[in-house]
C-alpha atoms as a PDB file:
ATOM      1  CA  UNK A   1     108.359  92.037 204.257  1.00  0.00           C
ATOM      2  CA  UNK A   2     107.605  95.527 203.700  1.00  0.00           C
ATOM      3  CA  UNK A   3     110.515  96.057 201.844  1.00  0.00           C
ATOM      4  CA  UNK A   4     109.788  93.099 199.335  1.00  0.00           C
ATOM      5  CA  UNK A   5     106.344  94.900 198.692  1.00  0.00           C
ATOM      6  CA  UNK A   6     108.022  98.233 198.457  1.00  0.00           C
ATOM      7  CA  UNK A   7     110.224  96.111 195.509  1.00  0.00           C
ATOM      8  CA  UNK A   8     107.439  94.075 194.124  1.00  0.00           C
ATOM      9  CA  UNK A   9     105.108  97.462 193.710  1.00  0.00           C
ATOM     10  CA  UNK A  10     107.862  99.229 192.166  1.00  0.00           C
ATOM     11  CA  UNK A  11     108.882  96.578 189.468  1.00  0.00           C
ATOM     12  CA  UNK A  12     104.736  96.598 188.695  1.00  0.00           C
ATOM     13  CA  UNK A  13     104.753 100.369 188.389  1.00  0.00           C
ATOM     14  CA  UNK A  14     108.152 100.577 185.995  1.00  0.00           C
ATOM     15  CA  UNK A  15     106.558  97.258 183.890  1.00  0.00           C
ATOM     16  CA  UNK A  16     103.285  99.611 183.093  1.00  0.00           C
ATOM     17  CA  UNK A  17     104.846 102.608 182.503  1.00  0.00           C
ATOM     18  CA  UNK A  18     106.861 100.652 179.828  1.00  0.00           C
ATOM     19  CA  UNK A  19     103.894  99.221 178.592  1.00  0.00           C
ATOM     20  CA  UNK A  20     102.159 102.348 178.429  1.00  0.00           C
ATOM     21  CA  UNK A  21     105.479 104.127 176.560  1.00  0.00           C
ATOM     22  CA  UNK A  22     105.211 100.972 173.994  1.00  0.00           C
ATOM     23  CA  UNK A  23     101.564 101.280 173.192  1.00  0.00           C
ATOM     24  CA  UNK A  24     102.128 104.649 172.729  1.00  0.00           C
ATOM     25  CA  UNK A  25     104.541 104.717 170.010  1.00  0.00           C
ATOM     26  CA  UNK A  26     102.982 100.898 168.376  1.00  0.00           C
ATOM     27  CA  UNK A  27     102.726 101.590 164.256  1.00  0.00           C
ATOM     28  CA  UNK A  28      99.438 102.013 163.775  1.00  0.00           C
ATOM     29  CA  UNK A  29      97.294  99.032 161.749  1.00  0.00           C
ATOM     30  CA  UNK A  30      98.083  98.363 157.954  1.00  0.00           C
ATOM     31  CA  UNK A  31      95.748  98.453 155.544  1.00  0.00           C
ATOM     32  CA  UNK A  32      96.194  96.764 152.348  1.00  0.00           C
ATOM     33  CA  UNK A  33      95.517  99.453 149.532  1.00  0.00           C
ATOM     34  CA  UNK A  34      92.416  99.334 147.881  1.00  0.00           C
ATOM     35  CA  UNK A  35      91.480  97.224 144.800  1.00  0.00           C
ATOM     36  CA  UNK A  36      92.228  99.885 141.109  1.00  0.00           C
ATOM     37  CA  UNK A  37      89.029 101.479 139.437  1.00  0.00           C
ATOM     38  CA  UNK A  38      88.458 100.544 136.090  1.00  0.00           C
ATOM     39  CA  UNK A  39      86.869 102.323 133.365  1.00  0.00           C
ATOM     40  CA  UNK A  40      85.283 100.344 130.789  1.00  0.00           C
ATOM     41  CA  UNK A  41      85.471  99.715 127.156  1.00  0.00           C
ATOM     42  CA  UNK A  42      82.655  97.905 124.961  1.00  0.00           C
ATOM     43  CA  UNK A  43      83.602  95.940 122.466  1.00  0.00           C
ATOM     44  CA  UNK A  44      81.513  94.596 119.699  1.00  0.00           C
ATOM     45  CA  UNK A  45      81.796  92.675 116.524  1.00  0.00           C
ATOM     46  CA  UNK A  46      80.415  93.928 113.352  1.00  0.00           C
ATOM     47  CA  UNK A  47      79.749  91.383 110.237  1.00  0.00           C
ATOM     48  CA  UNK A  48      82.372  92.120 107.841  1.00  0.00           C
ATOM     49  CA  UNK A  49      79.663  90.791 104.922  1.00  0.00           C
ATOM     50  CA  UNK A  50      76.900  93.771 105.919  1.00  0.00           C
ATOM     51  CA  UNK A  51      79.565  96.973 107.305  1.00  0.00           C
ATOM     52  CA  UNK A  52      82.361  96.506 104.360  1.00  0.00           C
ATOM     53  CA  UNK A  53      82.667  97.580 100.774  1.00  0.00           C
ATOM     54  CA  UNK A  54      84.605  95.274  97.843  1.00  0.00           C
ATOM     55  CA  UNK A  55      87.145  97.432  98.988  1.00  0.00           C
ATOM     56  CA  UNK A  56      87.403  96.224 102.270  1.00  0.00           C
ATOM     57  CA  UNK A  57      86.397  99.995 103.648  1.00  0.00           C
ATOM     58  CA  UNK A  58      83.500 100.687 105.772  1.00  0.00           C
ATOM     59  CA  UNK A  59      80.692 100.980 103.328  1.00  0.00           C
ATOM     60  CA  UNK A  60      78.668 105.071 103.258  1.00  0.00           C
ATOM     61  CA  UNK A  61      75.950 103.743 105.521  1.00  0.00           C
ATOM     62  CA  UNK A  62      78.105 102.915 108.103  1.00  0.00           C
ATOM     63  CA  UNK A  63      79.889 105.963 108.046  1.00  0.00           C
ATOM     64  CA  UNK A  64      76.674 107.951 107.772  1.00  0.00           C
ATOM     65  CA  UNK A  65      75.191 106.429 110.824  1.00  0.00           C
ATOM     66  CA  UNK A  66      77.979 107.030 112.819  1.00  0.00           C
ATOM     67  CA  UNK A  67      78.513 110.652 111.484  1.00  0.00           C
ATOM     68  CA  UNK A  68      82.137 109.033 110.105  1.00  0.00           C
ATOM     69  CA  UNK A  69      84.054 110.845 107.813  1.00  0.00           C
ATOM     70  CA  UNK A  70      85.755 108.948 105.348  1.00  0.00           C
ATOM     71  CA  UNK A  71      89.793 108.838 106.536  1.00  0.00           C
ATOM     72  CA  UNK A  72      91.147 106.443 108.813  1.00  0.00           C
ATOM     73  CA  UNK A  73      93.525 106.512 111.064  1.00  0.00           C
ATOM     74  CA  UNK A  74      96.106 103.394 110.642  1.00  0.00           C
ATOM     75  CA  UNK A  75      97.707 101.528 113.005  1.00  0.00           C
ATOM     76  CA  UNK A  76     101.072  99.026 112.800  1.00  0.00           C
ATOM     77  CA  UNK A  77     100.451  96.424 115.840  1.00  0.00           C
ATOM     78  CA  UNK A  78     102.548  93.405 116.169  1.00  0.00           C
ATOM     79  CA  UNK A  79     103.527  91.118 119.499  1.00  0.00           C
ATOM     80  CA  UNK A  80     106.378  89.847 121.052  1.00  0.00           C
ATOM     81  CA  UNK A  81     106.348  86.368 122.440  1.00  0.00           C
ATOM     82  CA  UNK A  82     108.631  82.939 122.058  1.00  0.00           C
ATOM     83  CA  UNK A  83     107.541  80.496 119.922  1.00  0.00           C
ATOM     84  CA  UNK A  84     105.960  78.511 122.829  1.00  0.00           C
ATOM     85  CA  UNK A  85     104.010  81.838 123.384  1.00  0.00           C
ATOM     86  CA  UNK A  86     105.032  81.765 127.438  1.00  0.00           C
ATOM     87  CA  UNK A  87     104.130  85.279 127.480  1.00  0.00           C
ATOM     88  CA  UNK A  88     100.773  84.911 126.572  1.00  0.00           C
ATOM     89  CA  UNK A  89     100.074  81.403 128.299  1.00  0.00           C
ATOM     90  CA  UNK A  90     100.451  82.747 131.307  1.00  0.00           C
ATOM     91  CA  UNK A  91      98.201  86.150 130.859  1.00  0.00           C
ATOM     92  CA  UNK A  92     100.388  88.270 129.644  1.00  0.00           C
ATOM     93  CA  UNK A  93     100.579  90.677 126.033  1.00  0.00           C
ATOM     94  CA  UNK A  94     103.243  92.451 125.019  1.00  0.00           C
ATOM     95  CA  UNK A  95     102.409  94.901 121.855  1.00  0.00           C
ATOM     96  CA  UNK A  96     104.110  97.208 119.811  1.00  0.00           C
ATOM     97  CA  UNK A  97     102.369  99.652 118.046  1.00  0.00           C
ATOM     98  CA  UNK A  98     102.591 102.403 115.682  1.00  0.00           C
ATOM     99  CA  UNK A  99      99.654 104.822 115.209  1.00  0.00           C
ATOM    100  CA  UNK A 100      99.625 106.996 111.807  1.00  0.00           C
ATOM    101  CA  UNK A 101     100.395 110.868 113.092  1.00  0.00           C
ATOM    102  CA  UNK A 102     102.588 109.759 115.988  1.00  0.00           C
ATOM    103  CA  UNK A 103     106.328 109.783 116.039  1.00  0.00           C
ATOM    104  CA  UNK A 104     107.172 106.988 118.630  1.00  0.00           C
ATOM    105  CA  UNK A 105     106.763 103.708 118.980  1.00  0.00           C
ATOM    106  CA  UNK A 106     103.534 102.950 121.497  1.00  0.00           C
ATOM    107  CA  UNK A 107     104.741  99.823 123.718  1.00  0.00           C
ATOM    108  CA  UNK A 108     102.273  98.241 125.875  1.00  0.00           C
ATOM    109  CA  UNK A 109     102.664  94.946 128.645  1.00  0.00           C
ATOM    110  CA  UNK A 110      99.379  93.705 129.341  1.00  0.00           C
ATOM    111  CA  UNK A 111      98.488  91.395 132.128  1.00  0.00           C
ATOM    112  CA  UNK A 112      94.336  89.982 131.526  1.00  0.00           C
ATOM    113  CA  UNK A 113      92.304  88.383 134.213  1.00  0.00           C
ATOM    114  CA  UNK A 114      89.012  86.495 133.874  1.00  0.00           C
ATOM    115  CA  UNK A 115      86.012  88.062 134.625  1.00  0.00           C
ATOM    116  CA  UNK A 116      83.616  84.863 135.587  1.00  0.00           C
ATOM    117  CA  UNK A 117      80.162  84.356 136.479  1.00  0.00           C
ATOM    118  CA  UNK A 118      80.291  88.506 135.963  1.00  0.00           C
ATOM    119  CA  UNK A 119      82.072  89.371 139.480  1.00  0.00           C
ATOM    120  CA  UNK A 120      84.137  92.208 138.601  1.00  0.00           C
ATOM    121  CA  UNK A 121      85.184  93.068 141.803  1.00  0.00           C
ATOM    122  CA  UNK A 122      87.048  89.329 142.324  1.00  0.00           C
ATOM    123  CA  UNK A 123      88.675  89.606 139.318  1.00  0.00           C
ATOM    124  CA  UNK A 124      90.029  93.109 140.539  1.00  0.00           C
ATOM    125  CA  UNK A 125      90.793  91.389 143.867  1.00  0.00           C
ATOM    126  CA  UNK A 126      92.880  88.601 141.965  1.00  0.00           C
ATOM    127  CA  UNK A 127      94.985  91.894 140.950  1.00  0.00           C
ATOM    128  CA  UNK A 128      94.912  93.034 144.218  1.00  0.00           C
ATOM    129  CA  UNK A 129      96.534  89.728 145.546  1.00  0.00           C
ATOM    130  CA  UNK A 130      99.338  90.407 142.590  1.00  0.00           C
ATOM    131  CA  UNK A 131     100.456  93.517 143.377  1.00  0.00           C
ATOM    132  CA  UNK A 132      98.134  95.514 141.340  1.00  0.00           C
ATOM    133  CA  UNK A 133      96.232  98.106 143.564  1.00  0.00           C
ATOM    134  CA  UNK A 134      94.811 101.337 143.279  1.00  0.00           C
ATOM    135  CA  UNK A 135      98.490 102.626 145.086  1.00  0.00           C
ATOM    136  CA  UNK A 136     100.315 101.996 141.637  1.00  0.00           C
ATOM    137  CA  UNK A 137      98.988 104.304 139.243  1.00  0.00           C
ATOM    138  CA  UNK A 138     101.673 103.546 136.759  1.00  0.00           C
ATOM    139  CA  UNK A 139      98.989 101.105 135.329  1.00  0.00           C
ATOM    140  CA  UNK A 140      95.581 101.701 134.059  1.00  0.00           C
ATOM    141  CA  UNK A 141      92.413  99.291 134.756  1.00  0.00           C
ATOM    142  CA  UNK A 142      90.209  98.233 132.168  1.00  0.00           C
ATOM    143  CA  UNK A 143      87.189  96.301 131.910  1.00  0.00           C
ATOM    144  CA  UNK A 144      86.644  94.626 128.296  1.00  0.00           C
ATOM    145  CA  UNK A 145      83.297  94.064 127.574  1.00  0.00           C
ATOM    146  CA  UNK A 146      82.286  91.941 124.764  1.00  0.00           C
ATOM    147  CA  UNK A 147      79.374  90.658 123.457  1.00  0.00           C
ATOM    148  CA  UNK A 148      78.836  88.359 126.439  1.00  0.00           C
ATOM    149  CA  UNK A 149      82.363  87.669 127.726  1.00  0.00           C
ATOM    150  CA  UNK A 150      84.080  90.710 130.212  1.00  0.00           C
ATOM    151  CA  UNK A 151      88.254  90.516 130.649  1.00  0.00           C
ATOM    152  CA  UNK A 152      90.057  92.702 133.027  1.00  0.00           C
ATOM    153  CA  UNK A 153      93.345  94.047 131.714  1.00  0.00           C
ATOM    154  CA  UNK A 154      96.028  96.071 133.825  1.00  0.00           C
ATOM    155  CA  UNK A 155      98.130  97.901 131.209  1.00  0.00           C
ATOM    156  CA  UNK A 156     101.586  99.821 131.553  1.00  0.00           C
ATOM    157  CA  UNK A 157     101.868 101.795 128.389  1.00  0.00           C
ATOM    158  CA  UNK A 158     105.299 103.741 127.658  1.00  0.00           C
ATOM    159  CA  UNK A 159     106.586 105.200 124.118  1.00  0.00           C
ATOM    160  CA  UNK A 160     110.131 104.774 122.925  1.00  0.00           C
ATOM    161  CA  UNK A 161     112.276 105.823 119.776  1.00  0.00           C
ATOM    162  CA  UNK A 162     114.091 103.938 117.005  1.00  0.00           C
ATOM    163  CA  UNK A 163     116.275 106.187 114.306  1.00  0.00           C
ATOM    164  CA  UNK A 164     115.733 104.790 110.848  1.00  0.00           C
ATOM    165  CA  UNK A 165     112.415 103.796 110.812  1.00  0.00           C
ATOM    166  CA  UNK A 166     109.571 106.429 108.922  1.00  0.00           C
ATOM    167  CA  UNK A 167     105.831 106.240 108.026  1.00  0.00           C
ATOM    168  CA  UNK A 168     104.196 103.440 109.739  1.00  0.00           C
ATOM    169  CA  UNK A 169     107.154 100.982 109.904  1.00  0.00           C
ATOM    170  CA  UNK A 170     107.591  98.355 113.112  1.00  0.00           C
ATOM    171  CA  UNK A 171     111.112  98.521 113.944  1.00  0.00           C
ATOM    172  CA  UNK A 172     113.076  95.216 113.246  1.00  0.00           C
ATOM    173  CA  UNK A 173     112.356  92.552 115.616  1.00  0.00           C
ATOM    174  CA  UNK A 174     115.801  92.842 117.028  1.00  0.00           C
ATOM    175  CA  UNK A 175     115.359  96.751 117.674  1.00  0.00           C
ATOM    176  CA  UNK A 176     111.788  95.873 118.593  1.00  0.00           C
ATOM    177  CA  UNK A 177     113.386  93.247 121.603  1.00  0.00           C
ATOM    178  CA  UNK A 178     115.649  96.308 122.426  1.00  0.00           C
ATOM    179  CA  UNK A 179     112.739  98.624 123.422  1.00  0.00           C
ATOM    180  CA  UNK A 180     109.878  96.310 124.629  1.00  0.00           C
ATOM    181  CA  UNK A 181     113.390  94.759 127.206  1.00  0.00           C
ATOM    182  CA  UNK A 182     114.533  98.743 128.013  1.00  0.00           C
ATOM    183  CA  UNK A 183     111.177  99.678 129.162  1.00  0.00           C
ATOM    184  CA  UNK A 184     109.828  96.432 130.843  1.00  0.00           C
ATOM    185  CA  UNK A 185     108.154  96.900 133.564  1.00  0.00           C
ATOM    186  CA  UNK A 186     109.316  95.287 137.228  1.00  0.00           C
ATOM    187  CA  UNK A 187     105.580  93.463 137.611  1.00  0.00           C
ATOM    188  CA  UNK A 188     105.984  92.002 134.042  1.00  0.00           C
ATOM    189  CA  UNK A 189     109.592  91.076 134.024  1.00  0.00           C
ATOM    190  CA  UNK A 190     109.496  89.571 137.735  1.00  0.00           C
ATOM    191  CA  UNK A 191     106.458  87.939 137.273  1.00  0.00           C
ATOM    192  CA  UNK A 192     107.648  84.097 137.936  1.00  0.00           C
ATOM    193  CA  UNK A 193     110.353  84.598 138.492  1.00  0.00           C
ATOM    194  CA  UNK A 194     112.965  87.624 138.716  1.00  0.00           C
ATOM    195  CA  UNK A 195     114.382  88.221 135.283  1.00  0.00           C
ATOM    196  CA  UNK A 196     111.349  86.249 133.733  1.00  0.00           C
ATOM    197  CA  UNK A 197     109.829  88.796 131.261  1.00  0.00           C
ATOM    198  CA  UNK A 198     112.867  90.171 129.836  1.00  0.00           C
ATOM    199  CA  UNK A 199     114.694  86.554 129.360  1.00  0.00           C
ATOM    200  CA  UNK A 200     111.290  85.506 127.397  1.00  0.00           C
ATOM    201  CA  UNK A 201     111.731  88.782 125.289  1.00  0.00           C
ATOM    202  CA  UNK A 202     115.038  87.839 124.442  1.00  0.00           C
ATOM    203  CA  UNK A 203     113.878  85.015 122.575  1.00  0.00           C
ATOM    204  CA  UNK A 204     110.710  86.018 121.088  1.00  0.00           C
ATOM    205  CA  UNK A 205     109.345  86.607 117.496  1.00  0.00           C
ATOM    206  CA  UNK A 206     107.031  89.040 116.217  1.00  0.00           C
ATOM    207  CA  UNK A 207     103.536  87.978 115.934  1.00  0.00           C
ATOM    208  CA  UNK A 208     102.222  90.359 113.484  1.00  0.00           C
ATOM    209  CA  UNK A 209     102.302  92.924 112.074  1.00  0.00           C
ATOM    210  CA  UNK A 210      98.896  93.866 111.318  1.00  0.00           C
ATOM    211  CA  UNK A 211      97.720  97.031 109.593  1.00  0.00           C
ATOM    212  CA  UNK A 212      94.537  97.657 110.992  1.00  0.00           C
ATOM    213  CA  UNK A 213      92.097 100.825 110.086  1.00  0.00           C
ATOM    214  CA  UNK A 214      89.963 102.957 113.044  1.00  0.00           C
ATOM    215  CA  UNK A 215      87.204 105.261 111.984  1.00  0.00           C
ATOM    216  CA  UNK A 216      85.924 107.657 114.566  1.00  0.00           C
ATOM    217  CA  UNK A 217      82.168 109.134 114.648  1.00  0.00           C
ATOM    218  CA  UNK A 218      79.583 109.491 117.432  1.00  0.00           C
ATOM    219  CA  UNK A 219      76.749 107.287 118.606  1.00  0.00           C
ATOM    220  CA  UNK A 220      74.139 108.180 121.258  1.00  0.00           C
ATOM    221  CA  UNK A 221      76.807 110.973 122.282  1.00  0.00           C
ATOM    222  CA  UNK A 222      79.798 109.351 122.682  1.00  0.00           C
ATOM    223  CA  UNK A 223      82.504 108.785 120.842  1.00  0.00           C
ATOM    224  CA  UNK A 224      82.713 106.041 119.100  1.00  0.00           C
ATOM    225  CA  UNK A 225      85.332 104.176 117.179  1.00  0.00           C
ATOM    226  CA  UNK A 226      85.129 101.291 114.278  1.00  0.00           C
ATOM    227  CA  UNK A 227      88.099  98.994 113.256  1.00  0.00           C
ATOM    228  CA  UNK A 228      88.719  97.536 110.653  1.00  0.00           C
ATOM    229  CA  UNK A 229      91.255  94.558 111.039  1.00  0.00           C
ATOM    230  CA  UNK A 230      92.886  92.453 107.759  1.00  0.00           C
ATOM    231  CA  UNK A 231      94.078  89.017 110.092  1.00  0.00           C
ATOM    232  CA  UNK A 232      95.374  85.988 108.047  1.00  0.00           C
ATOM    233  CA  UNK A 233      92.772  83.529 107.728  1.00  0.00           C
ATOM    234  CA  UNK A 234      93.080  80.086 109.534  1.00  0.00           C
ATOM    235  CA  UNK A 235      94.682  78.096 106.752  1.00  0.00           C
ATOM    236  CA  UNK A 236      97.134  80.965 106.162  1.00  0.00           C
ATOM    237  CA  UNK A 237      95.786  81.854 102.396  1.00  0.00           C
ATOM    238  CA  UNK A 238      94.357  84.597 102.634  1.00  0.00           C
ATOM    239  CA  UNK A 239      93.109  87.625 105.394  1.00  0.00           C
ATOM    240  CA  UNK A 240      89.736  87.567 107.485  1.00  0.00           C
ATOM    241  CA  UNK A 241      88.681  91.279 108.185  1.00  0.00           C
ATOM    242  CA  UNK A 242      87.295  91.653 111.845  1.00  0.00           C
ATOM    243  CA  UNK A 243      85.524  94.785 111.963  1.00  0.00           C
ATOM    244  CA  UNK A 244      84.944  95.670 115.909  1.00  0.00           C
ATOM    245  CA  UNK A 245      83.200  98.743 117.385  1.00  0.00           C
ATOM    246  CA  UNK A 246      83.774 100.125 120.665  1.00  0.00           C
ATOM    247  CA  UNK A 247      83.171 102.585 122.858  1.00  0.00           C
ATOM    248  CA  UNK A 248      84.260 104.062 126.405  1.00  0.00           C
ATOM    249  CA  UNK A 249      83.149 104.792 129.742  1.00  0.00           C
ATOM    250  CA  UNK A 250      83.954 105.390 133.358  1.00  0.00           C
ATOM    251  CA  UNK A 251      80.763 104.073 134.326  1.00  0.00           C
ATOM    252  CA  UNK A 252      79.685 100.308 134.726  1.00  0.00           C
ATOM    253  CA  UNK A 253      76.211 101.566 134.753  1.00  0.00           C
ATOM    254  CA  UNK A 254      76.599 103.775 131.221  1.00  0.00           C
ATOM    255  CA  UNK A 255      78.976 100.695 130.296  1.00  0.00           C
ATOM    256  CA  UNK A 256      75.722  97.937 130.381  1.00  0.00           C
ATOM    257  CA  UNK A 257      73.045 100.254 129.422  1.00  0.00           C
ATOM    258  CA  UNK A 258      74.804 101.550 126.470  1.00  0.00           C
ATOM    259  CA  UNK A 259      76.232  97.666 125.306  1.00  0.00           C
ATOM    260  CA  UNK A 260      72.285  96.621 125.188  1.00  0.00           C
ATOM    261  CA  UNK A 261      71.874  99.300 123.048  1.00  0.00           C
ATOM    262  CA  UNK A 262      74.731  99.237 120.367  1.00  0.00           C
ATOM    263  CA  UNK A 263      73.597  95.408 120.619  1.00  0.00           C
ATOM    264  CA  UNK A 264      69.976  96.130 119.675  1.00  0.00           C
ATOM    265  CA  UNK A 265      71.117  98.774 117.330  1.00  0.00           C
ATOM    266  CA  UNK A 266      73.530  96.930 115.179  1.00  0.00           C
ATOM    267  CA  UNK A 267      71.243  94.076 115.395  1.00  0.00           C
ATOM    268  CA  UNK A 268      68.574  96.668 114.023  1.00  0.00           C
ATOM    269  CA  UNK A 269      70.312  97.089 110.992  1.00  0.00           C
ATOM    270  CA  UNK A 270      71.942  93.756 110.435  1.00  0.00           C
ATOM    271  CA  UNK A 271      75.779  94.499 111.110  1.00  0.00           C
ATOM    272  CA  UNK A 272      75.861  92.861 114.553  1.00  0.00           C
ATOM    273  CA  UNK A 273      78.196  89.743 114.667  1.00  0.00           C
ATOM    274  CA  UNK A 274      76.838  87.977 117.696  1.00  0.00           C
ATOM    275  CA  UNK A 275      80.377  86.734 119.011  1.00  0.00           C
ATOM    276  CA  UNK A 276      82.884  87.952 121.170  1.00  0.00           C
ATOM    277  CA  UNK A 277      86.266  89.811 119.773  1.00  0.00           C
ATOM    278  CA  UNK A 278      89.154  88.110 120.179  1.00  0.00           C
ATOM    279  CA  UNK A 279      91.517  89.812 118.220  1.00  0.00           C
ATOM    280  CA  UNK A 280      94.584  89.101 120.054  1.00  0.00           C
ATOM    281  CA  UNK A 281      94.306  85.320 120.110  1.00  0.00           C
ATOM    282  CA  UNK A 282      94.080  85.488 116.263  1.00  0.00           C
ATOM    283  CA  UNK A 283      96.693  86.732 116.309  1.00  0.00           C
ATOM    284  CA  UNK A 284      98.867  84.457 118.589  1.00  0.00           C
ATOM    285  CA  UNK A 285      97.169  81.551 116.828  1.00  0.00           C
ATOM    286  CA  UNK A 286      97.860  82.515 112.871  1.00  0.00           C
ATOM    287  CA  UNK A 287     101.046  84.246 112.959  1.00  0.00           C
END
């Protein structure tokens, strides 16, 4: 009998110390990483009737509010989708740009989340849940904010090179596949499925180009930047101009202060278009 306790005691004694030894070297908890910090960028429309010239330029009292000089800086911006626009239907952009002054090609895959009932920090969450986290800081956050309507966009920008092409040329579309497919990004091209993004580029179009115009000048001491953008109309026979102003911020605070002012501003002087931008889905819807 007092061997079999002897036993029994022993067993106990070896099945804590191994319990001890395993709690010892358990991992410790995982925590998910944290949700990415935007900055944010104001967006708002300008009446093209009021702000531009016969010309189709900023008129001298725009440009003298703003402290503006009178070049531009031009920009070549097109898109890559199919012609069922699967890329963009499910929240994705996927630009090609080039910027006057620059040598490369700017390439850009966007992914946009709504921003409803003005809960920012879900919308970043919905990222979260995707893979996008503050861990990956291959990819910038941005808050749009419009006139009324806020977007989140997670952006991977890269560059990349074509011979052949000068000035403010696009590549072809075929040389324009070639890049956007060489430098996709593993979140875009696995998104539904793996391969996803780059067989959609394979078989997409350009929609685009557009030549669009940015003037930079300052406003209650920031920087801030006017556009000037020649879109084909709706019925395809001629170009709407959507002239957008913006400006940018790491602050939500500065962000919403300074939008209610650039609102009551503009509206001051009769160039504010009370409407939300939505340059992008003119885009996708004309070309």
């Amino acid at each position: 009998m007092f061997k079999r306790f002897i036993g029994t005691a022993a067993i106990v004694l070896a099945l804590g110390a191994t319990l001890i030894a395993e709690a010892a070297v358990a991992p410790s908890e995982v925590h998910a990483a944290s949700n990415m910090v935007p900055d944010y960028e104001v967006k708002l429309l300008m009446n093209p009737s009021t702000t531009l010239g016969s010309d189709y330029k900023l008129t001298s009292t725009v440009l003298s509010a703003f402290s503006m000089p009178t070049t531009v800086t031009k920009m070549n911006v097109a898109f890559l989708d199919t012609n069922a626009k699967d890329i963009y239907n499910n929240g994705w952009s996927t630009r090609i740009r080039k910027t006057e002054g620059e040598d490369d090609f700017e390439l850009s895959y966007k992914k946009r989340y709504t921003i409803s009932n003005n809960d920012i920090n879900a919308a970043l969450t919905q990222a979260n849940n995707d893979g996008f986290n503050s861990g990956d800081t291959n990819y910038e956050a941005q808050v749009e904010w419009g006139y009324q309507k806020k977007t989140l966009s997670i952006t991977r920008s890269k560059s990349g090179s074509k011979s052949g092409y000068s000035g403010m040329d696009l590549p072809s579309i075929s040389d324009a596949r070639s890049l956007m497919i060489n430098n996709a990004p593993d979140k875009f091209n696995n998104w539904l499925s793996s391969g996803w993004g780059v067989s959609k580029l394979q078989s997409s179009r350009y929609f685009g180009p557009v030549l669009a115009k940015r003037s930079i000048g300052k406003w209650s001491g920031m920087d801030l930047y006017i556009e000037v953008w020649p879109i084909k109309n709706a019925a395809g026979t001629g170009t709407e101009y959507v002239v957008e102003a913006s400006f940018k911020t790491t602050s939500a605070t500065t962000a919403s202060t300074k939008h209610d002012e650039l609102v009551t501003y503009l509206q001051s002087k009769g160039w504010l278009l009370a409407q939300d931008s939505l340059k992008t889905q003119l885009i996708m819807d004309r070309y």
